[in-house]
C-alpha atoms as a PDB file:
ATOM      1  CA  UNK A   1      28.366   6.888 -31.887  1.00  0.00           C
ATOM      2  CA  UNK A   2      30.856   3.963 -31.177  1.00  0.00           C
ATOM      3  CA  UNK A   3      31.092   5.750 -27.331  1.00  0.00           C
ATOM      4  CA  UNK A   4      27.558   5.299 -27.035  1.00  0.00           C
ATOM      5  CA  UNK A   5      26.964   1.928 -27.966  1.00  0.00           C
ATOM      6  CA  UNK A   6      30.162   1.248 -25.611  1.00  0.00           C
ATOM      7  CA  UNK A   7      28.833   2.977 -22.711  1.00  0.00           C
ATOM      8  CA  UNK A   8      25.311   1.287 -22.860  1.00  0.00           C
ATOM      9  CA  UNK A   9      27.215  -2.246 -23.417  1.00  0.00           C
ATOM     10  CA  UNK A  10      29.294  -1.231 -20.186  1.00  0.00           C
ATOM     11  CA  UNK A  11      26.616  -0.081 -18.391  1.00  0.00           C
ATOM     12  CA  UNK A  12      24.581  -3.707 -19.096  1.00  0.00           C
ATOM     13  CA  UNK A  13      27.292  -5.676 -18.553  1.00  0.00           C
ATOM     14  CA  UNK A  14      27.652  -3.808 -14.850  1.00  0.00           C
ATOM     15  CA  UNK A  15      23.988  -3.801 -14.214  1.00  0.00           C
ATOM     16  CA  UNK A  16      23.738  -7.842 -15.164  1.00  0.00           C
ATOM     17  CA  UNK A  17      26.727  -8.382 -13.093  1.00  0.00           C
ATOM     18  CA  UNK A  18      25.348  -6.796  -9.908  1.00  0.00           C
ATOM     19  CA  UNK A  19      21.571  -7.862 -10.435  1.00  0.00           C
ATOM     20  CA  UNK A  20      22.988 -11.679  -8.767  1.00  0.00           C
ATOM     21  CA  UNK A  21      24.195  -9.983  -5.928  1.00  0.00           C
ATOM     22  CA  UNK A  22      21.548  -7.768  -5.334  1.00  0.00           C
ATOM     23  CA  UNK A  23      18.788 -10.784  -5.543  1.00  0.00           C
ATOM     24  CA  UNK A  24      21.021 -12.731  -3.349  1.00  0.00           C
ATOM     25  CA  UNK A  25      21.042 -10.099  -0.470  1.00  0.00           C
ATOM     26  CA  UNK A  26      17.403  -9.582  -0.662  1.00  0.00           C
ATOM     27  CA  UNK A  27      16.520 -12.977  -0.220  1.00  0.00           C
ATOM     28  CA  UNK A  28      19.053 -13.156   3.387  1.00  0.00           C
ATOM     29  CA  UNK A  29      17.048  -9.779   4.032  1.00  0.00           C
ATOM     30  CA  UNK A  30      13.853 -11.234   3.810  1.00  0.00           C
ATOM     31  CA  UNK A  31      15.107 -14.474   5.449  1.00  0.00           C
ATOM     32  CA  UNK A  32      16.094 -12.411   8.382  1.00  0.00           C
ATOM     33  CA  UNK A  33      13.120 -10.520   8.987  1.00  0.00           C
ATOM     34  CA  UNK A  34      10.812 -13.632   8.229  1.00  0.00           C
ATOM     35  CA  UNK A  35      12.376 -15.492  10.603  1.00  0.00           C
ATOM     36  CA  UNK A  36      12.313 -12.612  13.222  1.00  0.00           C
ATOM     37  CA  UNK A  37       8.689 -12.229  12.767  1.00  0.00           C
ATOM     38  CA  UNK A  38       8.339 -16.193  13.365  1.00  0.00           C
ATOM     39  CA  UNK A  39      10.714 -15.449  15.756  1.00  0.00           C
ATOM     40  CA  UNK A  40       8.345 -13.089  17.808  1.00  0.00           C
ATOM     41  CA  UNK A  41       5.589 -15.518  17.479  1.00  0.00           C
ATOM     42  CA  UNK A  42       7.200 -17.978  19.297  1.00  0.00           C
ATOM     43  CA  UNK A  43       8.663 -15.737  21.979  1.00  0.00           C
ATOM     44  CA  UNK A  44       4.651 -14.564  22.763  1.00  0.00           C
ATOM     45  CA  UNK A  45       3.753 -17.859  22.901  1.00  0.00           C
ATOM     46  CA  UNK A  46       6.196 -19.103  25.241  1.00  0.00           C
ATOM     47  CA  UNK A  47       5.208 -15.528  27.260  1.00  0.00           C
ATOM     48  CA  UNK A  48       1.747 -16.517  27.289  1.00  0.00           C
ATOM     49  CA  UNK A  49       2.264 -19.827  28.277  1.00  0.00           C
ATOM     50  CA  UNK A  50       4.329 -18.941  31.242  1.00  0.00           C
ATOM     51  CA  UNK A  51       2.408 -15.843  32.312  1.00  0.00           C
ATOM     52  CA  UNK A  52      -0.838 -17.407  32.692  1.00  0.00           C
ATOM     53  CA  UNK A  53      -2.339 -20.498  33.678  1.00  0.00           C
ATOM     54  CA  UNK A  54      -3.983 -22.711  30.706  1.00  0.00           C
ATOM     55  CA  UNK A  55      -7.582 -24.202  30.851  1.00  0.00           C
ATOM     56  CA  UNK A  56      -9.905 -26.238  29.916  1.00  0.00           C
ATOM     57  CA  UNK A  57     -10.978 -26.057  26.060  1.00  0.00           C
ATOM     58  CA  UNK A  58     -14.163 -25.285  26.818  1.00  0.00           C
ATOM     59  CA  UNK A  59     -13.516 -22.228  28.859  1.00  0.00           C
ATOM     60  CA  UNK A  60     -12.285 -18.802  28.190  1.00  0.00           C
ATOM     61  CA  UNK A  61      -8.524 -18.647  27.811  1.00  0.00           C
ATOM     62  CA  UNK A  62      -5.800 -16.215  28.807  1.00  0.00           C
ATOM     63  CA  UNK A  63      -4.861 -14.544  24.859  1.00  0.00           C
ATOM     64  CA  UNK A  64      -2.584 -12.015  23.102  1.00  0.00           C
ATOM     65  CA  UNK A  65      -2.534 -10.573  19.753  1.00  0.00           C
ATOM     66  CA  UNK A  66       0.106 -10.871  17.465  1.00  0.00           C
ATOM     67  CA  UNK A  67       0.797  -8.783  14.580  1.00  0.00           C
ATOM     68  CA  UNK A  68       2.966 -10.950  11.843  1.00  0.00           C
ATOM     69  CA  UNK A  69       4.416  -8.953   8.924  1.00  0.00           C
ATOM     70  CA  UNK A  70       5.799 -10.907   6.470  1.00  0.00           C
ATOM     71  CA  UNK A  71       8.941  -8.774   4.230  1.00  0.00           C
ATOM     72  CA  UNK A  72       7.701  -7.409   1.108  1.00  0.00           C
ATOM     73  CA  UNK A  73       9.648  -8.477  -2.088  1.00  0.00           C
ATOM     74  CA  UNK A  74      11.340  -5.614  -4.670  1.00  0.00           C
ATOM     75  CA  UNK A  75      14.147  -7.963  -6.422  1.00  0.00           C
ATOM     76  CA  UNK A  76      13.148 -11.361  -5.409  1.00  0.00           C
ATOM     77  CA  UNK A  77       9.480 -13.306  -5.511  1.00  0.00           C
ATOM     78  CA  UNK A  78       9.272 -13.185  -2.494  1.00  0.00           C
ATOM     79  CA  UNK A  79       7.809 -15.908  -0.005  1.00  0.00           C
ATOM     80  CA  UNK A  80       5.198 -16.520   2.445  1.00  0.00           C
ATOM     81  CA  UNK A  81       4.849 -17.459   6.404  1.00  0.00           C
ATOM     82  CA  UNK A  82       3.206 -21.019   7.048  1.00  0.00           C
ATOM     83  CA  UNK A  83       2.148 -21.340  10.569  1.00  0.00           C
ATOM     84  CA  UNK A  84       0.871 -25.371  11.317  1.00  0.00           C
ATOM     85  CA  UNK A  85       0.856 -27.733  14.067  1.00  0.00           C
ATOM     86  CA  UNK A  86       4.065 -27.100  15.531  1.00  0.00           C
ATOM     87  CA  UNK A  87       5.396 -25.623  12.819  1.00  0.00           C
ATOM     88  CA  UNK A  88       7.167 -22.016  12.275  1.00  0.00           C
ATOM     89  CA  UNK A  89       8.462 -21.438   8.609  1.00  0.00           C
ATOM     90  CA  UNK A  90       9.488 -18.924   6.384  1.00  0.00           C
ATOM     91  CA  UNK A  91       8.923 -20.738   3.006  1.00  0.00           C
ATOM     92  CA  UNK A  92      10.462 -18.215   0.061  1.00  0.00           C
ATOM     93  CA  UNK A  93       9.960 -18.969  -3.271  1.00  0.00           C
ATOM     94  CA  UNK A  94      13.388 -19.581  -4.138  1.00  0.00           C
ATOM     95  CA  UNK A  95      16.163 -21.213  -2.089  1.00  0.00           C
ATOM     96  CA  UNK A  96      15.812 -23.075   1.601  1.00  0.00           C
ATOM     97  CA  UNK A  97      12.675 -22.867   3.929  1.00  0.00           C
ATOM     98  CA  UNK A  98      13.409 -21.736   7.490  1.00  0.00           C
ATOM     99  CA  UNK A  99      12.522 -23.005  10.586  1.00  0.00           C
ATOM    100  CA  UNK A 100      12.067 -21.656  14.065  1.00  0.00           C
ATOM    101  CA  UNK A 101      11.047 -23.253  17.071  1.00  0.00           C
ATOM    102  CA  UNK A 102       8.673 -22.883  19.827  1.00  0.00           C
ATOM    103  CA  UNK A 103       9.243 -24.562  23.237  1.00  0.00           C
ATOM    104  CA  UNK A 104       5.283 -24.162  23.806  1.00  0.00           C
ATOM    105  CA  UNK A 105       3.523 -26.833  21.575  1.00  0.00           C
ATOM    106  CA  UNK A 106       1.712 -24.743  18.553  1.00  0.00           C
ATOM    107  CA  UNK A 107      -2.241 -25.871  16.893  1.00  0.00           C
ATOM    108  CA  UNK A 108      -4.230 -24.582  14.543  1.00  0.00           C
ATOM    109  CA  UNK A 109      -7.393 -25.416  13.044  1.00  0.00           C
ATOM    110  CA  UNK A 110      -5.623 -25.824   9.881  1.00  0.00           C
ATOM    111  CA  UNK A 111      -2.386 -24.187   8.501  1.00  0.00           C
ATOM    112  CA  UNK A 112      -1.988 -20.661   7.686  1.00  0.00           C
ATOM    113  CA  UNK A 113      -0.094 -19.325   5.003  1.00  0.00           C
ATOM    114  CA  UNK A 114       0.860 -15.973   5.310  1.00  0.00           C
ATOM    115  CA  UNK A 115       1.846 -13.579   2.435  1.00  0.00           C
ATOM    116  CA  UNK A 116       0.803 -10.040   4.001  1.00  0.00           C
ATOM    117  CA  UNK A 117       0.421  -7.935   7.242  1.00  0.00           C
ATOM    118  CA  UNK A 118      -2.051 -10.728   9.469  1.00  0.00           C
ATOM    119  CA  UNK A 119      -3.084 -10.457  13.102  1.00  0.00           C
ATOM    120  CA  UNK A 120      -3.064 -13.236  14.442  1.00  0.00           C
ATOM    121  CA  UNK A 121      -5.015 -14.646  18.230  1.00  0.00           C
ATOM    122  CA  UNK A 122      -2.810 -16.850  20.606  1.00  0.00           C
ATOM    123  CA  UNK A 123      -4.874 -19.039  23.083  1.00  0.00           C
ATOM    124  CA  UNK A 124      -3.817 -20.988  26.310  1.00  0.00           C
ATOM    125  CA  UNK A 125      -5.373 -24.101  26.611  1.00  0.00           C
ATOM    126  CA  UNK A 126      -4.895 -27.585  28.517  1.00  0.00           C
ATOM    127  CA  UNK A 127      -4.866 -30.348  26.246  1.00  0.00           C
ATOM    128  CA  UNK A 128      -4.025 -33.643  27.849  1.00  0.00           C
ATOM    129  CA  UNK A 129      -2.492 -32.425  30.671  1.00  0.00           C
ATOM    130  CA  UNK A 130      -0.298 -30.705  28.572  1.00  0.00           C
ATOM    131  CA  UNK A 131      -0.437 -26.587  28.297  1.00  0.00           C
ATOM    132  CA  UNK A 132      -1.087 -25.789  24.415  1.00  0.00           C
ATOM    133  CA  UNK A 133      -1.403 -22.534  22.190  1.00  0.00           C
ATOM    134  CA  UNK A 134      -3.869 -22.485  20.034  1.00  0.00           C
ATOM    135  CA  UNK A 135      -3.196 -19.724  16.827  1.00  0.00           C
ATOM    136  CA  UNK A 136      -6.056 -18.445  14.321  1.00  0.00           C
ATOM    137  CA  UNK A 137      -6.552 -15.356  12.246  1.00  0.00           C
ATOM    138  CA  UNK A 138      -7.770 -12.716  14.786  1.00  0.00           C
ATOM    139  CA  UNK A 139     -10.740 -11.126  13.070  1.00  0.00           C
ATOM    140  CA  UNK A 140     -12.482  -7.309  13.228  1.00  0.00           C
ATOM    141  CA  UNK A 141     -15.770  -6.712  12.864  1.00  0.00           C
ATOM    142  CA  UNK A 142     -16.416  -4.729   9.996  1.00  0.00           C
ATOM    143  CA  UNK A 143     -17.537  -0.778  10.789  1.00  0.00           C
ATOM    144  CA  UNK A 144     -16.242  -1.172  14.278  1.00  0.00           C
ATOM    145  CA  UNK A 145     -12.964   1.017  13.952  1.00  0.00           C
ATOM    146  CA  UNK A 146     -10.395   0.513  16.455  1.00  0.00           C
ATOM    147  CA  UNK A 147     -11.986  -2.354  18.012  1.00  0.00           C
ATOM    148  CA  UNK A 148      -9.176  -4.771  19.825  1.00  0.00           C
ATOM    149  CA  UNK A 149      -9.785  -8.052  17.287  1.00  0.00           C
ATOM    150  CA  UNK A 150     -11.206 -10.991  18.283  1.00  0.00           C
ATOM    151  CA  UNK A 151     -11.183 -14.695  18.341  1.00  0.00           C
ATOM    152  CA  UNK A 152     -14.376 -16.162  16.496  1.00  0.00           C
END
């Protein structure tokens, strides 16, 4: 009996010791592949931006679809994507937000916060003389499988 209640107090003490450790790696693993995703986003904006020439607001742009896929939690809580004006972070509910950076200025119509598999539309505009990517939800309409999304 005393072996028994030893092991199981062993086996606790192991288990609690490792736990740390094993939250601690999730959280750079989902740091890492959040910030590659934001990462990629970036990188297609910049592409778009120096593949194509940007117009007017009011006429059709040149756009690409983006599929962002935020890391699912199993240890940690997790965190979420926010996409804003110029702004590319991985916010995670526990320890420091990261930031990546696009060389092509970055609009929405307001932020996005991103917890699960999103596509997202890129749009090349002129704003001021200045080239611009404009980034909303891309939507599908509904019964209309396989349909490329769109912008709406």
């Amino acid at each position: 009996m005393i072996r028994v209640v030893l092991a199981v107090l062993l086996g606790t003490a192991l288990l609690g010791a490792s736990l740390p450790a094993a939250e601690r790696a999730e959280r750079d693993r989902n740091a890492a592949l959040a910030t590659s995703e934001l990462d990629a986003l970036a990188t297609e904006a910049e592409l778009l931006a120096a593949s194509n020439d940007p117009v007017d607001p009011r006429r059709s742009p040149a756009t690409t679809t983006v599929t962002l896929r935020p890391p699912q939690p199993t240890f940690t809580d997790g965190g979420r994507l926010h996409v804003a004006d110029d702004r590319l972070v991985w916010v995670p509910r526990t320890g420091p937000n990261r930031t990546v950076r696009s060389e092509i200025p970055i609009r929405v119509d307001a932020p996005l916060r991103i917890e699960r598999r999103t596509d997202l539309r890129l749009s090349l505009y002129r704003v001021d003389g200045e080239s611009v990517v404009r980034i909303r939800r891309a939507r599908v309409e509904k019964a209309s499988r396989g349909q490329p999304p769109h912008a709406g």
